[in-house]
C-alpha atoms as a PDB file:
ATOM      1  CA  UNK A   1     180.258  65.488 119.256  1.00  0.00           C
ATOM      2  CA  UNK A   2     177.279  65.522 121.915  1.00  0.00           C
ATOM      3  CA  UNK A   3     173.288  66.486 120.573  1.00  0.00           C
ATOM      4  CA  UNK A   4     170.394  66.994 121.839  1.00  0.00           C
ATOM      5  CA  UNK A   5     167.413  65.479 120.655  1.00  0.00           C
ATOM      6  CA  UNK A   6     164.152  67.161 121.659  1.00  0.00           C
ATOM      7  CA  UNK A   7     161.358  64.649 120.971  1.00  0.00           C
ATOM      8  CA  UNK A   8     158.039  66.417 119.782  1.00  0.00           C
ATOM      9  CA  UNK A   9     154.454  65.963 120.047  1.00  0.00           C
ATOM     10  CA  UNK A  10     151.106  67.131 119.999  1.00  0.00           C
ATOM     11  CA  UNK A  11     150.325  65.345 122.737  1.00  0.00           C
ATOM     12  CA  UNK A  12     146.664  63.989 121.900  1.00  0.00           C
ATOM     13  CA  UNK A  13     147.088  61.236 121.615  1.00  0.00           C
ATOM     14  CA  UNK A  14     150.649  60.070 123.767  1.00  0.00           C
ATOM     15  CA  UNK A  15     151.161  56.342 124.042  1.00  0.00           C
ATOM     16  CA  UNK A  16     151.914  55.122 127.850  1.00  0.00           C
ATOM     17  CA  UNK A  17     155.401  53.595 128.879  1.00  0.00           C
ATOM     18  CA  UNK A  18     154.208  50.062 128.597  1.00  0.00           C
ATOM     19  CA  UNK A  19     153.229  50.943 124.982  1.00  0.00           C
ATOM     20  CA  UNK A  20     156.363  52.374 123.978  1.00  0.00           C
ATOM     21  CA  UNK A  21     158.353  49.970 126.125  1.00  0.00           C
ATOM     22  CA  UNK A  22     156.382  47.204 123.808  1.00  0.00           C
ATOM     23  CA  UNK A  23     156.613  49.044 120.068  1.00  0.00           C
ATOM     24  CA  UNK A  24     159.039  47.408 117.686  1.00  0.00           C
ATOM     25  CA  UNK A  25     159.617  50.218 116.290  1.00  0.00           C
ATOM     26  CA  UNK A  26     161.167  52.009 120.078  1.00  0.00           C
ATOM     27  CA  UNK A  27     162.837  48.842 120.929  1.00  0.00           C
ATOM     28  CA  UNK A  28     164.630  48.607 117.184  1.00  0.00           C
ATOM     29  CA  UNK A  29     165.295  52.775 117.919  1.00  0.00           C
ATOM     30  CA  UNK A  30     166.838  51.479 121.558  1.00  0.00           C
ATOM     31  CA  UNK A  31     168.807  48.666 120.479  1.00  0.00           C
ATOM     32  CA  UNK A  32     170.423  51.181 117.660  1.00  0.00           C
ATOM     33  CA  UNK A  33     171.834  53.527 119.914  1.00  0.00           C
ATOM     34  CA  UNK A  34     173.066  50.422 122.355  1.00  0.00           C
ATOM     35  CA  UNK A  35     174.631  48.972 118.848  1.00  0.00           C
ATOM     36  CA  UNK A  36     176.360  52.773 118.514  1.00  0.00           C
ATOM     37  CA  UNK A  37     177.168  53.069 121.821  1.00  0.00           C
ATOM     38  CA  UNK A  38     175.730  56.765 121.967  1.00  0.00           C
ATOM     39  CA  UNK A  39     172.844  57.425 124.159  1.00  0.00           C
ATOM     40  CA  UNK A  40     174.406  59.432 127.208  1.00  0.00           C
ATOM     41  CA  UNK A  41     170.978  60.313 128.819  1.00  0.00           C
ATOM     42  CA  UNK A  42     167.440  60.051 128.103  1.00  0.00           C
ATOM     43  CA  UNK A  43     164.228  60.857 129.547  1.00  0.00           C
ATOM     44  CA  UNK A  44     160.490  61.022 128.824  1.00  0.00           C
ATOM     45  CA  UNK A  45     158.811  64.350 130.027  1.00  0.00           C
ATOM     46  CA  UNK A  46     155.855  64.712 131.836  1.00  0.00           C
ATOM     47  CA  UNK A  47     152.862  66.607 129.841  1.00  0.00           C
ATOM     48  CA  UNK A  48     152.615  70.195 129.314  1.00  0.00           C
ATOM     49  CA  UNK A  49     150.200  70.388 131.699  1.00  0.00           C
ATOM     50  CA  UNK A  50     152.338  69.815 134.545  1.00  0.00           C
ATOM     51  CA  UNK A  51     155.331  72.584 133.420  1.00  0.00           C
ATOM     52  CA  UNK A  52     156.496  75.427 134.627  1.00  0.00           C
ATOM     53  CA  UNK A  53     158.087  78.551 132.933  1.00  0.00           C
ATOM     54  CA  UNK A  54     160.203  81.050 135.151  1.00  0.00           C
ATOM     55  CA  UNK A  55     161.595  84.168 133.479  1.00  0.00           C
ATOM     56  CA  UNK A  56     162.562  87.434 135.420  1.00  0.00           C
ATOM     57  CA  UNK A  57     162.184  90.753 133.949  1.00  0.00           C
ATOM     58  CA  UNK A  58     162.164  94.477 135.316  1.00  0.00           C
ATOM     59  CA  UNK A  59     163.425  93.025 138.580  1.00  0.00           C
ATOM     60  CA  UNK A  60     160.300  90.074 139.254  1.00  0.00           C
ATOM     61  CA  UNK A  61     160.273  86.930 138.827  1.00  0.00           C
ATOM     62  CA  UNK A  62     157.178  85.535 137.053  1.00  0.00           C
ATOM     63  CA  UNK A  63     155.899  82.156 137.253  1.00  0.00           C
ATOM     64  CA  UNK A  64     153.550  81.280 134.905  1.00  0.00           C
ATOM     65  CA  UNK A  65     151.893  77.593 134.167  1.00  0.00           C
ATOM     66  CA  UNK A  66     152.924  75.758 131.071  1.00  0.00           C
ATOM     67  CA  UNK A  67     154.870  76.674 128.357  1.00  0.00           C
ATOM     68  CA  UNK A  68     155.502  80.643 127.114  1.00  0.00           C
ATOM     69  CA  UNK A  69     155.265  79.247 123.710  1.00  0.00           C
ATOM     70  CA  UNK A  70     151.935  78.985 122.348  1.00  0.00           C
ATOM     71  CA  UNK A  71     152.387  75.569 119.790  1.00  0.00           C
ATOM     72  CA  UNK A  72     151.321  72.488 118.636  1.00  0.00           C
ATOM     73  CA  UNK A  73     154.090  70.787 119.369  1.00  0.00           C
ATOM     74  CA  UNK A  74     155.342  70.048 122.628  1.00  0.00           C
ATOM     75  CA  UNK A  75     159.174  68.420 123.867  1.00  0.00           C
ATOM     76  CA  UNK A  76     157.942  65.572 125.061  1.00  0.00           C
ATOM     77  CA  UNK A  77     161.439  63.463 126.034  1.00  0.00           C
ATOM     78  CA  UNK A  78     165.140  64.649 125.865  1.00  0.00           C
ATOM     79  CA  UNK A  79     167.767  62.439 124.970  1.00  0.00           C
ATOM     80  CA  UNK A  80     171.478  63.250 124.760  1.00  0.00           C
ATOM     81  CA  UNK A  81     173.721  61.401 122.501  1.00  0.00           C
ATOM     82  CA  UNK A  82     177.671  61.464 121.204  1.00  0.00           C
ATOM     83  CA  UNK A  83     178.546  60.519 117.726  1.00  0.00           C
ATOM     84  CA  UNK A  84     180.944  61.135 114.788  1.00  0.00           C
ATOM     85  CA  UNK A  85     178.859  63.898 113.361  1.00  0.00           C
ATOM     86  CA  UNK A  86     175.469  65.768 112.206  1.00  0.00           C
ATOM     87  CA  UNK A  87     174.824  62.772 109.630  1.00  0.00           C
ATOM     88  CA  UNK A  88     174.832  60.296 112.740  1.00  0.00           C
ATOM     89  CA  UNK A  89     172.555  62.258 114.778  1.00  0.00           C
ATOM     90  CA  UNK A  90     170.431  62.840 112.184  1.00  0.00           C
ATOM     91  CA  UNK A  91     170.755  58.681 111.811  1.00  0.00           C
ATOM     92  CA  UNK A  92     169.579  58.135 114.924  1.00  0.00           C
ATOM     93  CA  UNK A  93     167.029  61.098 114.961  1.00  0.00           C
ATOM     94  CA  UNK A  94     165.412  59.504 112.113  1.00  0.00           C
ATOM     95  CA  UNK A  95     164.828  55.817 113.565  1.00  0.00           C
ATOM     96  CA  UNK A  96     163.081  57.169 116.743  1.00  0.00           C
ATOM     97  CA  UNK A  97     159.264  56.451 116.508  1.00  0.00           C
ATOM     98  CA  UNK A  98     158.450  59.925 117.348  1.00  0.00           C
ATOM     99  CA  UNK A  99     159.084  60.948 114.294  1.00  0.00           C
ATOM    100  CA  UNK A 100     156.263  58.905 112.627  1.00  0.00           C
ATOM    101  CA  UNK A 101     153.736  61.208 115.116  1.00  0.00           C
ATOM    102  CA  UNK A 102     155.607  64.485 115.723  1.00  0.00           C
ATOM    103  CA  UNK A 103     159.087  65.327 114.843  1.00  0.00           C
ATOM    104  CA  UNK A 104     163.093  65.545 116.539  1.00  0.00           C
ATOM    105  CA  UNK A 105     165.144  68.495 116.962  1.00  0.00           C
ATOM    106  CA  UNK A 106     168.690  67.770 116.863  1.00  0.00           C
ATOM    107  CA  UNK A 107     170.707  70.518 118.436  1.00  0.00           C
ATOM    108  CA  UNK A 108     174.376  70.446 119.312  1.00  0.00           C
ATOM    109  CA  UNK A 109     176.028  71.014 122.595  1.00  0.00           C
ATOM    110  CA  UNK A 110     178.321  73.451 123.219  1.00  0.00           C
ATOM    111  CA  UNK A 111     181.667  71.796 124.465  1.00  0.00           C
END
């Protein structure tokens, strides 16, 4: 079955590539999912800052900067893996540094 993992963050304090590239902790998360075989995709977001939300309603479109949602927590990276099941997401959900600083949302795919 395919997830979703949303990584979240309150972005105040975000480490840099280099810093996650060097963190045990992300390179023990990495070598995991190579071990499992199950990271399909993966990328790290840009800030908030830079986003854009699009809706259209009564016939407009409206652009507006940022998120809609007003929250602490922002997705910060997206990464999509297969496995046997929930407990195996939530496996691999759990060794991900993130979620020593924010948190990860698992959500499935529809297939």
């Amino acid at each position: 079955m395919k997830y979703v993992l949303l990584i979240c963050d309150d972005e105040t304090d975000p480490p840099s590539n280099e810093e996650m590239a060097a963190d045990p902790v992300h390179q023990a998360w990495e070598a995991d999912l190579a071990r499992r075989g199950a990271e399909l995709m993966g990328e790290r977001l840009r800030p908030v800052v830079d986003a854009t939300t699009v809706r259209f309603r009564d016939g407009e479109t409206l652009v507006s900067d940022g998120p809609f949602a007003e929250t602490k927590d922002f997705v910060g990276g997206v990464v999509m893996v297969e496995c046997a099941n929930l407990d195996e997401a939530i496996e691999i959900a759990a060794g991900h540094p993130y979620t020593r600083r924010g948190g990860v949302e698992i959500r499935p795919v529809w297939e």
